[in-house]
N, C-alpha and C. Protein backbone atom coordinates (compact mmCIF):
# COMPACT_ATOMS: atom_id res chain seq x y z
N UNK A 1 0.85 -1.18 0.00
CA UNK A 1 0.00 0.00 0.00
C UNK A 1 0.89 1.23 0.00
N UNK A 2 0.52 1.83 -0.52
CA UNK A 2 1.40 3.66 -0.54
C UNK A 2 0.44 4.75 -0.57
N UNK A 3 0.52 5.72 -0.14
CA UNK A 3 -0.66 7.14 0.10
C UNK A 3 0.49 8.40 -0.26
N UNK A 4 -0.51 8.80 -1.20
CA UNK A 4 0.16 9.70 -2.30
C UNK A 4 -0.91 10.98 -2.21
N UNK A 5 -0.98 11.71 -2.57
CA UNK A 5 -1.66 12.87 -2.98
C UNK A 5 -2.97 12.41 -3.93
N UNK A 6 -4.52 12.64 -3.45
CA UNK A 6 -5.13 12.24 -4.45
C UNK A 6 -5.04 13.18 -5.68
N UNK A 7 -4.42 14.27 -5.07
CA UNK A 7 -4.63 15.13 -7.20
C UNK A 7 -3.77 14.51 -7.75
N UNK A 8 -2.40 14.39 -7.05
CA UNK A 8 -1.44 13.15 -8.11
C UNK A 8 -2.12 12.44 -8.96
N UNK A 9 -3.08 11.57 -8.47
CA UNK A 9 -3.58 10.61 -9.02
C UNK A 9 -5.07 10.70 -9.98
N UNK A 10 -5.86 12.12 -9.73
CA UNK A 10 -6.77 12.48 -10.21
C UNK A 10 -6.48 12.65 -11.56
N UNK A 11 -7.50 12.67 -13.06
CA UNK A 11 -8.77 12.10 -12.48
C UNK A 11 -8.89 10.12 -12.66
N UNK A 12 -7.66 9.90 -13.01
CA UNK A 12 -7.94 8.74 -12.91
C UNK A 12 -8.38 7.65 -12.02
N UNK A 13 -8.32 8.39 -10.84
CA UNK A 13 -9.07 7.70 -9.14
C UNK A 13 -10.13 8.09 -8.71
N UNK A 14 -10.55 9.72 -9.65
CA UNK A 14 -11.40 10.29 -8.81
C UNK A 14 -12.75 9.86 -8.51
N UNK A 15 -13.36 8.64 -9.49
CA UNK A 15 -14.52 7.82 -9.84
C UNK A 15 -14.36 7.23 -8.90
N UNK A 16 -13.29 6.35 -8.32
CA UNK A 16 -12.89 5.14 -7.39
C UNK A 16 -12.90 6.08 -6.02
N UNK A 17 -12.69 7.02 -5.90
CA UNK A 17 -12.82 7.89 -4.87
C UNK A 17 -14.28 8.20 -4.12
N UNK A 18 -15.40 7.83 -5.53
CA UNK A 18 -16.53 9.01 -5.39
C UNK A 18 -17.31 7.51 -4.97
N UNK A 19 -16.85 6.84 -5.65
CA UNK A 19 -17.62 5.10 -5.32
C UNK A 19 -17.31 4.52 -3.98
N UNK A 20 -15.88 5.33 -3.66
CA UNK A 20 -16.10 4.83 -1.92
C UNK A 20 -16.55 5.24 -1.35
N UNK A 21 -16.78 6.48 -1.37
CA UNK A 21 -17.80 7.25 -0.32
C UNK A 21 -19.75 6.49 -0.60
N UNK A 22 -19.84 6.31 -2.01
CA UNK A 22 -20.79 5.66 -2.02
C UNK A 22 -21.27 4.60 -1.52
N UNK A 23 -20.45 3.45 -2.03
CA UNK A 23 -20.34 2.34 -0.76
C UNK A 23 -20.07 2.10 0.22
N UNK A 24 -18.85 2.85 1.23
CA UNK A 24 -18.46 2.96 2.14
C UNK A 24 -19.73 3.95 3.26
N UNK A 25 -20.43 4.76 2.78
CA UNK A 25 -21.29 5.12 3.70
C UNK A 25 -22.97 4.63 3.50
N UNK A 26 -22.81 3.92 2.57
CA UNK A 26 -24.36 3.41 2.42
C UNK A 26 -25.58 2.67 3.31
N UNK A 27 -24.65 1.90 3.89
CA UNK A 27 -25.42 1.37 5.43
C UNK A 27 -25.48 1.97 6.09
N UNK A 28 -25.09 2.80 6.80
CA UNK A 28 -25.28 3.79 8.29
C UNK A 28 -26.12 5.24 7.78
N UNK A 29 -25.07 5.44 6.51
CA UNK A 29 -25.31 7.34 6.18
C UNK A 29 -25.73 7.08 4.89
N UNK A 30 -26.97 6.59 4.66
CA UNK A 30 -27.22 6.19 2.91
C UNK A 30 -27.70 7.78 2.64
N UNK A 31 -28.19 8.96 3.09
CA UNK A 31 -27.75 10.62 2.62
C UNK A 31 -27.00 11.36 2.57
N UNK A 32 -25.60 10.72 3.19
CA UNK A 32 -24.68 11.31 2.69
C UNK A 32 -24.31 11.65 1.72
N UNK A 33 -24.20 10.40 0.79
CA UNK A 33 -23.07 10.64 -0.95
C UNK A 33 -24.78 9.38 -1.19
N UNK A 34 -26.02 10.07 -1.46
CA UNK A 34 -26.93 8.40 -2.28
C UNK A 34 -26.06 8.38 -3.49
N UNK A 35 -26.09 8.97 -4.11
CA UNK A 35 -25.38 8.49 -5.90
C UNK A 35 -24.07 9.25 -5.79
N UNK A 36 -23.87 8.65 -7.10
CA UNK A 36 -22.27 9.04 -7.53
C UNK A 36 -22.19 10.29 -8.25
N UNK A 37 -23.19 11.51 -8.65
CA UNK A 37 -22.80 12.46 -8.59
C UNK A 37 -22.49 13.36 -7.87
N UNK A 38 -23.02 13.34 -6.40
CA UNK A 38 -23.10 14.14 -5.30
C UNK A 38 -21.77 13.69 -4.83
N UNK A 39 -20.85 12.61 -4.49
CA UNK A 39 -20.01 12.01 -4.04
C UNK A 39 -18.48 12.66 -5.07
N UNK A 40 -19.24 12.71 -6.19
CA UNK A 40 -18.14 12.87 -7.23
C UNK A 40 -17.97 14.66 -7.04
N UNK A 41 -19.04 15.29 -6.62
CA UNK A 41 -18.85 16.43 -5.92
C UNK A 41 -18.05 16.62 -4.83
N UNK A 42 -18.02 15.76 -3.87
CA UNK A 42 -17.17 15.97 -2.41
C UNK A 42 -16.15 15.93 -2.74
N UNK A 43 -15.43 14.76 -3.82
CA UNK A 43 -14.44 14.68 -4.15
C UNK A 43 -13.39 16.02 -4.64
N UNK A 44 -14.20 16.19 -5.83
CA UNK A 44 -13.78 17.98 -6.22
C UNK A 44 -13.65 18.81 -5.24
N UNK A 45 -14.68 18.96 -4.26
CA UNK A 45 -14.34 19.94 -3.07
C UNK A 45 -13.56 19.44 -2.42
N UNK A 46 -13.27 18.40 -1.91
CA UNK A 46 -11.92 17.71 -1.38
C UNK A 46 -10.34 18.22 -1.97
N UNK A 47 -10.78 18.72 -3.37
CA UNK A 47 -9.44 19.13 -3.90
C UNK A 47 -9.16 20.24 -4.23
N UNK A 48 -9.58 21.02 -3.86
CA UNK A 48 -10.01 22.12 -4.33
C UNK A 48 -8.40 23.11 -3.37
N UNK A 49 -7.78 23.89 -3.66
CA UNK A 49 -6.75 24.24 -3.05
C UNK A 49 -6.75 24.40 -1.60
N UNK A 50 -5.67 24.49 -0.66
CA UNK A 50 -5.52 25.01 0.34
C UNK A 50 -6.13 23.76 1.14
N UNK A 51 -6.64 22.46 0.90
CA UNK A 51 -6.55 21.22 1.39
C UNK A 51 -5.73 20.64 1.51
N UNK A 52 -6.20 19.02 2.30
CA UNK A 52 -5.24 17.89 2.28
C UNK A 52 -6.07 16.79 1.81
N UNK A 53 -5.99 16.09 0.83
CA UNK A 53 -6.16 14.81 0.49
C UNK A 53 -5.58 14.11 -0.12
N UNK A 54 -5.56 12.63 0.71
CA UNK A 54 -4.36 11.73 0.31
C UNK A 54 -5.51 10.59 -0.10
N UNK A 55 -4.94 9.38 -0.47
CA UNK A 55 -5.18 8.43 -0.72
C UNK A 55 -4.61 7.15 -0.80
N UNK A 56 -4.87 6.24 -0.14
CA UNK A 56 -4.37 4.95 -0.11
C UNK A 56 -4.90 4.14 -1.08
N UNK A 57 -3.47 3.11 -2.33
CA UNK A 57 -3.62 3.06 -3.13
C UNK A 57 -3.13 1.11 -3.09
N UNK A 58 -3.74 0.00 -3.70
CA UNK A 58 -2.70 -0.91 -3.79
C UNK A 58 -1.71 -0.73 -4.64
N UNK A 59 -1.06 -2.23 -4.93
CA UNK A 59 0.06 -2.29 -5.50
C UNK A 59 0.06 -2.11 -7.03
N UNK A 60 -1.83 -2.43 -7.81
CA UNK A 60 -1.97 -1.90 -9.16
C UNK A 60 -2.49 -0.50 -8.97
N UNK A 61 -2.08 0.15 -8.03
CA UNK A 61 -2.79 1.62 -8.44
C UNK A 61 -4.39 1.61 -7.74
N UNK A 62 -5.22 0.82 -7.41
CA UNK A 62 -6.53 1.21 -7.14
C UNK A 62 -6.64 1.42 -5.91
N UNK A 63 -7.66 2.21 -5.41
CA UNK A 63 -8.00 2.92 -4.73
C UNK A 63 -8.42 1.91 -3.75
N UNK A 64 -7.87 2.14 -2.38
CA UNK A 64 -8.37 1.51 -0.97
C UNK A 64 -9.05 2.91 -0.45
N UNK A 65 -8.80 3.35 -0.21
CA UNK A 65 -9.68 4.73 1.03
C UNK A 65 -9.06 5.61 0.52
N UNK A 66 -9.49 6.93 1.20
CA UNK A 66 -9.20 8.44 0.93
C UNK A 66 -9.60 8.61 2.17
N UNK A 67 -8.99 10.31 2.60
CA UNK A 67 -9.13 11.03 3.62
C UNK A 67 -8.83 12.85 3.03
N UNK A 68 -9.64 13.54 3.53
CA UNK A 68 -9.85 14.84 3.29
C UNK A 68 -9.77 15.51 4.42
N UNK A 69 -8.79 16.55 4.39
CA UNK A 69 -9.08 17.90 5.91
C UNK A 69 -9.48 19.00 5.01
N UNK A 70 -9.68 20.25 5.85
CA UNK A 70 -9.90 21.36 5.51
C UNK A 70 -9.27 22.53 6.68
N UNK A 71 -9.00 23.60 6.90
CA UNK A 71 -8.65 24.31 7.68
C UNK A 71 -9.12 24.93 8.15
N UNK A 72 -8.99 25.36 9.48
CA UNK A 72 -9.81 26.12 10.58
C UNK A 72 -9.21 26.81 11.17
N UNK A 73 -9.82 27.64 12.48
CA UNK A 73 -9.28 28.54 13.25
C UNK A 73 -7.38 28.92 12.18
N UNK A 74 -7.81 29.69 10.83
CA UNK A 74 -6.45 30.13 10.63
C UNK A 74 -4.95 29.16 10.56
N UNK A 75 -5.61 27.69 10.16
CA UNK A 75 -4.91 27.00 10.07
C UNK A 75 -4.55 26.05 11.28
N UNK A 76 -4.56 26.37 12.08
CA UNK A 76 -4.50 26.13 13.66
C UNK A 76 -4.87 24.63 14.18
N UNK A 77 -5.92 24.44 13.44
CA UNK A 77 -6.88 23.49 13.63
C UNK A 77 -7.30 22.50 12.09
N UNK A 78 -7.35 21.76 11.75
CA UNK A 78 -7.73 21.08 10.32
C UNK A 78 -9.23 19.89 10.96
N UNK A 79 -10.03 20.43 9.97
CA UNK A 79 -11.03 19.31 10.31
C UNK A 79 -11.25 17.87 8.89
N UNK A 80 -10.82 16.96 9.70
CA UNK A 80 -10.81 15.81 8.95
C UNK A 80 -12.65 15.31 8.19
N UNK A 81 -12.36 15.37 7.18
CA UNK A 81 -13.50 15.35 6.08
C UNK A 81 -13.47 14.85 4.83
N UNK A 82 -13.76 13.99 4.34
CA UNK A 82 -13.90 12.79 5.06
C UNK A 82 -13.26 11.66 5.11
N UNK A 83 -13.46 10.94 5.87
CA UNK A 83 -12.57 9.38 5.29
C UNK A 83 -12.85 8.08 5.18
N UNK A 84 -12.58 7.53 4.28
CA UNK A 84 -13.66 6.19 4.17
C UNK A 84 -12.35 4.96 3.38
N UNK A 85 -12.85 4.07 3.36
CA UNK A 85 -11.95 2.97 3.51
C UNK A 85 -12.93 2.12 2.58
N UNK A 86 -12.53 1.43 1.16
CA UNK A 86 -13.90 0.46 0.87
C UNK A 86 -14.03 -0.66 1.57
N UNK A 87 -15.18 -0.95 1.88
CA UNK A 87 -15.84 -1.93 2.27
C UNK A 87 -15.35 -3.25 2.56
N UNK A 88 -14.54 -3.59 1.27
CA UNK A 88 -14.21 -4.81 1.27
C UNK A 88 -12.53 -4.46 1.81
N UNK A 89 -12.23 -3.78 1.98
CA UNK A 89 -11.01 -3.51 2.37
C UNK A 89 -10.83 -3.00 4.22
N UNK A 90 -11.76 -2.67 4.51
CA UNK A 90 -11.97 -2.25 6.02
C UNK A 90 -11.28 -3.56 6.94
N UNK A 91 -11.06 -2.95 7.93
CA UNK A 91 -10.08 -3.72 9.14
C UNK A 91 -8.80 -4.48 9.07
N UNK A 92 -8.10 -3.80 7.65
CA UNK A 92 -6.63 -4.21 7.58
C UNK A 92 -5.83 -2.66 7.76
N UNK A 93 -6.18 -2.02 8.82
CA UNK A 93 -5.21 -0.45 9.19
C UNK A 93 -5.09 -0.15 8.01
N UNK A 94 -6.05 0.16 6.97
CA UNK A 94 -5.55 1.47 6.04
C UNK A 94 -6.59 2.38 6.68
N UNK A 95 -7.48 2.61 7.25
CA UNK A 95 -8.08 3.75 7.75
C UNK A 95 -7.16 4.55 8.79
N UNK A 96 -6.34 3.61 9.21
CA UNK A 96 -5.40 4.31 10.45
C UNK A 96 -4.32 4.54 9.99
N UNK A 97 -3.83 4.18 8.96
CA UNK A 97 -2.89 4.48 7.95
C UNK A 97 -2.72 5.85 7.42
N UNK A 98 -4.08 5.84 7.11
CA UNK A 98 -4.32 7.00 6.46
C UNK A 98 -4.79 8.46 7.59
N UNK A 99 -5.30 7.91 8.90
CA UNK A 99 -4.94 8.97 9.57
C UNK A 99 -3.67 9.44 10.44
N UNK A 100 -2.86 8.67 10.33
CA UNK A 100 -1.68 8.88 10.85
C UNK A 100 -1.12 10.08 9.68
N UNK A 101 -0.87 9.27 8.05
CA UNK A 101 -0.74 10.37 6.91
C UNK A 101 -1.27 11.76 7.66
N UNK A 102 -2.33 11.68 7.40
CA UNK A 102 -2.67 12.87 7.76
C UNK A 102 -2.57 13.77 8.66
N UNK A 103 -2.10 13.12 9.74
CA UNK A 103 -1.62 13.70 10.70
C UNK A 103 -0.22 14.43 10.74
N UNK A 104 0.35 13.84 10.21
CA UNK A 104 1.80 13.91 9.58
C UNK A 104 1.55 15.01 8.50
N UNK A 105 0.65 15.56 7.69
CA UNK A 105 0.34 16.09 6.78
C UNK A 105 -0.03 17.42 7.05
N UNK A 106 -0.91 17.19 8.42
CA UNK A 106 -1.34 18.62 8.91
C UNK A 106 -0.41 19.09 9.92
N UNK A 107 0.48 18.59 10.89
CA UNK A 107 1.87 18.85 11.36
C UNK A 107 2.86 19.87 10.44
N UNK A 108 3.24 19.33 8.62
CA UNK A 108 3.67 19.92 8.03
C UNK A 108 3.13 21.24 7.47
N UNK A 109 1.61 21.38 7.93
CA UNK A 109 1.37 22.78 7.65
C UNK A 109 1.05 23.70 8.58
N UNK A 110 1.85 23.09 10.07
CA UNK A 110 1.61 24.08 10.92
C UNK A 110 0.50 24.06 12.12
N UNK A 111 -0.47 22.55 11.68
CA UNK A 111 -1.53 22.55 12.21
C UNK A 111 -1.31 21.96 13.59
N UNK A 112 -2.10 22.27 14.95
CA UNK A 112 -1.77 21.81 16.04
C UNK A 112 -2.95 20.74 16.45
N UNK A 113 -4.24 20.53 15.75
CA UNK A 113 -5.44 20.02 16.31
C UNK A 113 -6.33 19.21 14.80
N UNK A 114 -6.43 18.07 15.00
CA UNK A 114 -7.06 17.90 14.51
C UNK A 114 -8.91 17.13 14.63
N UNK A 115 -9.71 18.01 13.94
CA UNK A 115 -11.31 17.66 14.97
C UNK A 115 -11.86 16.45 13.76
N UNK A 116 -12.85 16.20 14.03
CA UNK A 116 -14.44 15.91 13.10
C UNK A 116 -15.31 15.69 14.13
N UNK A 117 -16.79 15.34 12.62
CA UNK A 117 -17.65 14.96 13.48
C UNK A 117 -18.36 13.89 13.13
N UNK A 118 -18.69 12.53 14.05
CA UNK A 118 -19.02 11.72 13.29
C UNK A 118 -20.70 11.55 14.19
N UNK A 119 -21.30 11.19 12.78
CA UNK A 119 -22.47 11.14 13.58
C UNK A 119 -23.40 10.04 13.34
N UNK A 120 -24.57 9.85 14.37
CA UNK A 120 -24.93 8.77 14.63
C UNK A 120 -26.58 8.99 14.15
N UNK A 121 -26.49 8.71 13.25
CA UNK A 121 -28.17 8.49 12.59
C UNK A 121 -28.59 7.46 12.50
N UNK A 122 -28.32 6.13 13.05
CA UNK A 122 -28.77 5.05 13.07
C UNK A 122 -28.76 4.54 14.16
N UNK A 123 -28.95 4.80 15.30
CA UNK A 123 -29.06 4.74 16.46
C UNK A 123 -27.59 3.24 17.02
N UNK A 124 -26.47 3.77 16.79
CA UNK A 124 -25.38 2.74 16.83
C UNK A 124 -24.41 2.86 18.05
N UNK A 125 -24.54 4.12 18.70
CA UNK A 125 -24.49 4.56 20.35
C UNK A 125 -25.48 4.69 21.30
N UNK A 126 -25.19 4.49 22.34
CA UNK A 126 -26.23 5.41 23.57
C UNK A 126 -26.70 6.56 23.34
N UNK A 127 -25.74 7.00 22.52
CA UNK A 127 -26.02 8.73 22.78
C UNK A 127 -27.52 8.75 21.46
N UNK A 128 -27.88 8.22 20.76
CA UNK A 128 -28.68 8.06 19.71
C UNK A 128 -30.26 7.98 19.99
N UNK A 129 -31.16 8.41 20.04
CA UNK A 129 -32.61 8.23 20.13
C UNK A 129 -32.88 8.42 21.44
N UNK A 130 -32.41 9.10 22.04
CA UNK A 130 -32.79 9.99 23.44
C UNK A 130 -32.54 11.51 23.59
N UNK A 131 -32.96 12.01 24.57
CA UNK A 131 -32.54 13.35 24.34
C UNK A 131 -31.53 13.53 25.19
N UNK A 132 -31.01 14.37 24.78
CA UNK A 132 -29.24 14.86 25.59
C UNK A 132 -29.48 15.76 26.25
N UNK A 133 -30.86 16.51 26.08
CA UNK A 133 -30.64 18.00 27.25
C UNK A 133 -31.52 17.64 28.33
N UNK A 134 -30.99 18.24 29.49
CA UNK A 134 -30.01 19.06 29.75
C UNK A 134 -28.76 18.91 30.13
N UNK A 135 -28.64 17.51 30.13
CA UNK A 135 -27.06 17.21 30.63
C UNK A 135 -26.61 16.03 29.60
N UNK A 136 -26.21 16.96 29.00
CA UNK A 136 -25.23 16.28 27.59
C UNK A 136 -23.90 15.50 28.24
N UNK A 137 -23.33 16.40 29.02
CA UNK A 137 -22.08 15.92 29.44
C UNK A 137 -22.33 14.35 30.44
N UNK A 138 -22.77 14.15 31.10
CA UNK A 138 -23.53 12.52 31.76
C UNK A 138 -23.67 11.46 30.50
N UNK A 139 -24.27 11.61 29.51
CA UNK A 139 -24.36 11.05 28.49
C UNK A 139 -23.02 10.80 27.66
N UNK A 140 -22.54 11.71 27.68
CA UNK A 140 -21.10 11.97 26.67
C UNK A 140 -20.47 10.76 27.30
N UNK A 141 -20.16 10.98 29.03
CA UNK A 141 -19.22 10.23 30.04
C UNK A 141 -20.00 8.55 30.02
N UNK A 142 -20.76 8.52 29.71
CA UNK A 142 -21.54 6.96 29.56
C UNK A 142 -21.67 6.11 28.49
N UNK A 143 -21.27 6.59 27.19
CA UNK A 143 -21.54 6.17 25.98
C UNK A 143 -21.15 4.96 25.86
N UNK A 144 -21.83 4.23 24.71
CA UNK A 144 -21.45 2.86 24.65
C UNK A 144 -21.79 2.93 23.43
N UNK A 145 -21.00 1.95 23.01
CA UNK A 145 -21.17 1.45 21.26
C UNK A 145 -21.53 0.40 20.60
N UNK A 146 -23.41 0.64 20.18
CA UNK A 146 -23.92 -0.40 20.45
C UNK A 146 -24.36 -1.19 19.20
N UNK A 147 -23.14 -0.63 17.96
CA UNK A 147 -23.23 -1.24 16.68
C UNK A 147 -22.47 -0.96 15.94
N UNK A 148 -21.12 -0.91 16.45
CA UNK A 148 -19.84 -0.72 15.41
C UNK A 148 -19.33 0.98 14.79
N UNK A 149 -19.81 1.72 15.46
CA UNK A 149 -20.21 2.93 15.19
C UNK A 149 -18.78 3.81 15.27
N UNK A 150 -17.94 4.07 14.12
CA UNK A 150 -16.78 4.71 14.23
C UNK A 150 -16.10 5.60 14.95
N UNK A 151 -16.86 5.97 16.26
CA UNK A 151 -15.86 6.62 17.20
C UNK A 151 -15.06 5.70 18.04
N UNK A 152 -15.11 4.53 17.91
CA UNK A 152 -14.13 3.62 18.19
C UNK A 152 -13.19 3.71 18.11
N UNK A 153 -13.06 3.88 16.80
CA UNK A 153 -12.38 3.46 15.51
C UNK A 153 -10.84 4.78 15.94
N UNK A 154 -12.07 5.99 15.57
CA UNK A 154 -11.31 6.85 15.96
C UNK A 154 -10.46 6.96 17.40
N UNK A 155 -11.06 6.49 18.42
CA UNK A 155 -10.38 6.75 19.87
C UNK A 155 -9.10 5.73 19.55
N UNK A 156 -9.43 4.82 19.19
CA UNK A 156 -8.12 3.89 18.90
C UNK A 156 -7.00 4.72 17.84
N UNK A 157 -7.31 5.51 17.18
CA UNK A 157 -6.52 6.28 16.42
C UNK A 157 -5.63 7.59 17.20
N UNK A 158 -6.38 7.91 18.81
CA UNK A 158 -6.34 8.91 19.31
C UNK A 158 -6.88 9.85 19.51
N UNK A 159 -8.14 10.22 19.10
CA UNK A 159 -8.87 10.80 19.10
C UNK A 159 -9.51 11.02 20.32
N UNK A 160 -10.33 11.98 21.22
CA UNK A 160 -11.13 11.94 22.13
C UNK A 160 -12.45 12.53 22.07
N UNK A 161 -13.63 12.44 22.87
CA UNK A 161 -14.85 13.02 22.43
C UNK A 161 -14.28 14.30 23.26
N UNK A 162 -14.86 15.37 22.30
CA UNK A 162 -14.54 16.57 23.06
C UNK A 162 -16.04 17.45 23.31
N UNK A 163 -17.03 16.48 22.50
CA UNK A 163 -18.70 17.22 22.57
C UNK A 163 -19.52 16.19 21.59
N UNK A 164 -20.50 16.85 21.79
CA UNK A 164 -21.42 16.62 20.78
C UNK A 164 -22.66 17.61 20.41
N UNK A 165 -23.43 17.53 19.02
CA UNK A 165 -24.17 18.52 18.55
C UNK A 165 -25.75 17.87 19.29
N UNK A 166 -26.63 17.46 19.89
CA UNK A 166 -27.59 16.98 20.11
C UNK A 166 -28.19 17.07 19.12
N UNK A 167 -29.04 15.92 18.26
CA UNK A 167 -30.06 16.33 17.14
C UNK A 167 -29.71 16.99 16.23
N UNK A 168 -28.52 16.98 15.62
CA UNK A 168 -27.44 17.67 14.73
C UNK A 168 -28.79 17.04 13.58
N UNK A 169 -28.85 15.61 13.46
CA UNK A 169 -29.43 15.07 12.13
C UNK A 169 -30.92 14.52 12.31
N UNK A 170 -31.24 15.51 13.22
CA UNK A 170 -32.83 15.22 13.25
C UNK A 170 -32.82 14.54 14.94
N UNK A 171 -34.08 14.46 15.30
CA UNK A 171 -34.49 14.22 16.76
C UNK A 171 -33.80 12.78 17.08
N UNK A 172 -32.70 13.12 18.47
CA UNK A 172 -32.38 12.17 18.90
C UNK A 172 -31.08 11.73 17.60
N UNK A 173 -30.65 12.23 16.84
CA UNK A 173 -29.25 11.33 16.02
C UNK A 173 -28.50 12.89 16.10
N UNK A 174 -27.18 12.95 17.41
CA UNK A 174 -26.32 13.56 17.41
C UNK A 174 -25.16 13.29 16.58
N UNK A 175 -24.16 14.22 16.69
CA UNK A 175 -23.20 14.35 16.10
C UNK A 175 -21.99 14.38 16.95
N UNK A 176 -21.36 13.33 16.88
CA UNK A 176 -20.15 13.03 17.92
C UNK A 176 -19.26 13.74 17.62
N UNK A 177 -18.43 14.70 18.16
CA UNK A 177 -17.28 15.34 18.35
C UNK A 177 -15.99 15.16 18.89
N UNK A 178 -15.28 15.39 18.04
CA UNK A 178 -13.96 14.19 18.53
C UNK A 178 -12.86 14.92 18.23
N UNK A 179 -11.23 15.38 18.51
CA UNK A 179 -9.81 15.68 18.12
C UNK A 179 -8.95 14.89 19.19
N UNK A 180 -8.05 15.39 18.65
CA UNK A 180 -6.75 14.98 18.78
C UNK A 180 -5.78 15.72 18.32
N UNK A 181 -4.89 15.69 18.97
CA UNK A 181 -2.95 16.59 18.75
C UNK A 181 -2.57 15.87 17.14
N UNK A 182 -1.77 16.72 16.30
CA UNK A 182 -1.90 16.39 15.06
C UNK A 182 -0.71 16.08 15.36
C-alpha cells in the first residue's frame, strides 16, 4: 500500500474515490453521498486548493480509502472530512494508515489540532434516540457502542470526544465530536 496525494492521481481515481464514499457510507449514512454524482462532488471539493487529500492506493494503483481535511481557526486546527476505507477492504489499518498520513500532513502545515464529526443516525451509540438536554455531558461520560459505530475506531486512532451537537441530524441522532494533537 502507498498514500500519495489524491490530485497526483486524479482524475484517474477520482470515480474510485466518489464510489467509496458511495459504498463505504451506504449502510449507516445512505444521505450522505446516495449516488455518484453528489459524491463525485465531495471529491472535487476535497481538492479544491488550500486542502489535504491523500489516498491509499494498492500495489496496481486502485484505490483503498481516501481522507480529506480542511482548515480552521487560521490554520491552527484542520477538520478531517472525510474518510472512508472500501468496504471490502476495512479492518486491515488502512483507515489508520491513512490517519496517521494525515496527521503527519497537517503537522507539516503548521496545524496543532485535529477535529471531526461523526455522527450517529442510526441509532449505533447510547447517545442516539434519546434526548441529551439538559445534561449532555452525563451522556457523553456513559456512551457505549452499540453497533460498530466509528468513534471507536477513531479513539483507537487517538482521538477523544470533546462534545457533541444533540439532534445535529434530526431528533435524537447527534453528532459526535472528537480531536486529537496532530
Amino acid at each position: 500500500m502507498q498514500i500519495i496525494d489524491l490530485s497526483e492521481a486524479a482524475p484517474l481515481i477520482t470515480n474510485q474515490a466518489a464510489e467509496a464514499l458511495v459504498s463505504g457510507f451506504a449502510r449507516h449514512w445512505p444521505e450522505a453521498w446516495p449516488h455518484l454524482e453528489s459524491a463525485i462532488d465531495e471529491v472535487s471539493e476535497a481538492l479544491a486548493p488550500g486542502k489535504i487529500c491523500r489516498a491509499a492506493l494498492d500495489t496496481s494503483g486502485d484505490l483503498l480509502g481516501w481522507v480529506g481535511a480542511l482548515p480552521q481557526y487560521g490554520g491552527n486546527v484542520w477538520e478531517l472530512h472525510p474518510l472512508v476505507v472500501r468496504p471490502e477492504h476495512q479492518g486491515r489499518g488502512i483507515g489508520r494508515a491513512l490517519v496517521e498520513d494525515l496527521a503527519g500532513q497537517v503537522r507539516a502545515q503548521g496545524g496543532l489540532t485535529i477535529f471531526l464529526g461523526s455522527d450517529d443516525e442510526d441509532n449505533m451509540t447510547s447517545l442516539s434516540g434519546v434526548s441529551l438536554y439538559p445534561e449532555v455531558w452525563p451522556h457523553i461520560a456513559g456512551i457505549r457502542n452499540l453497533r460498530r459505530h466509528p468513534y471507536s475506531f477513531y479513539q483507537r486512532c487517538g482521538f477523544v470526544i470533546v462534545g457533541v451537537v444533540p439532534d445535529a441530524n434530526g431528533p435524537g441522532k447527534p453528532d459526535i465530536l472528537m480531536a486529537r494533537r496532530a
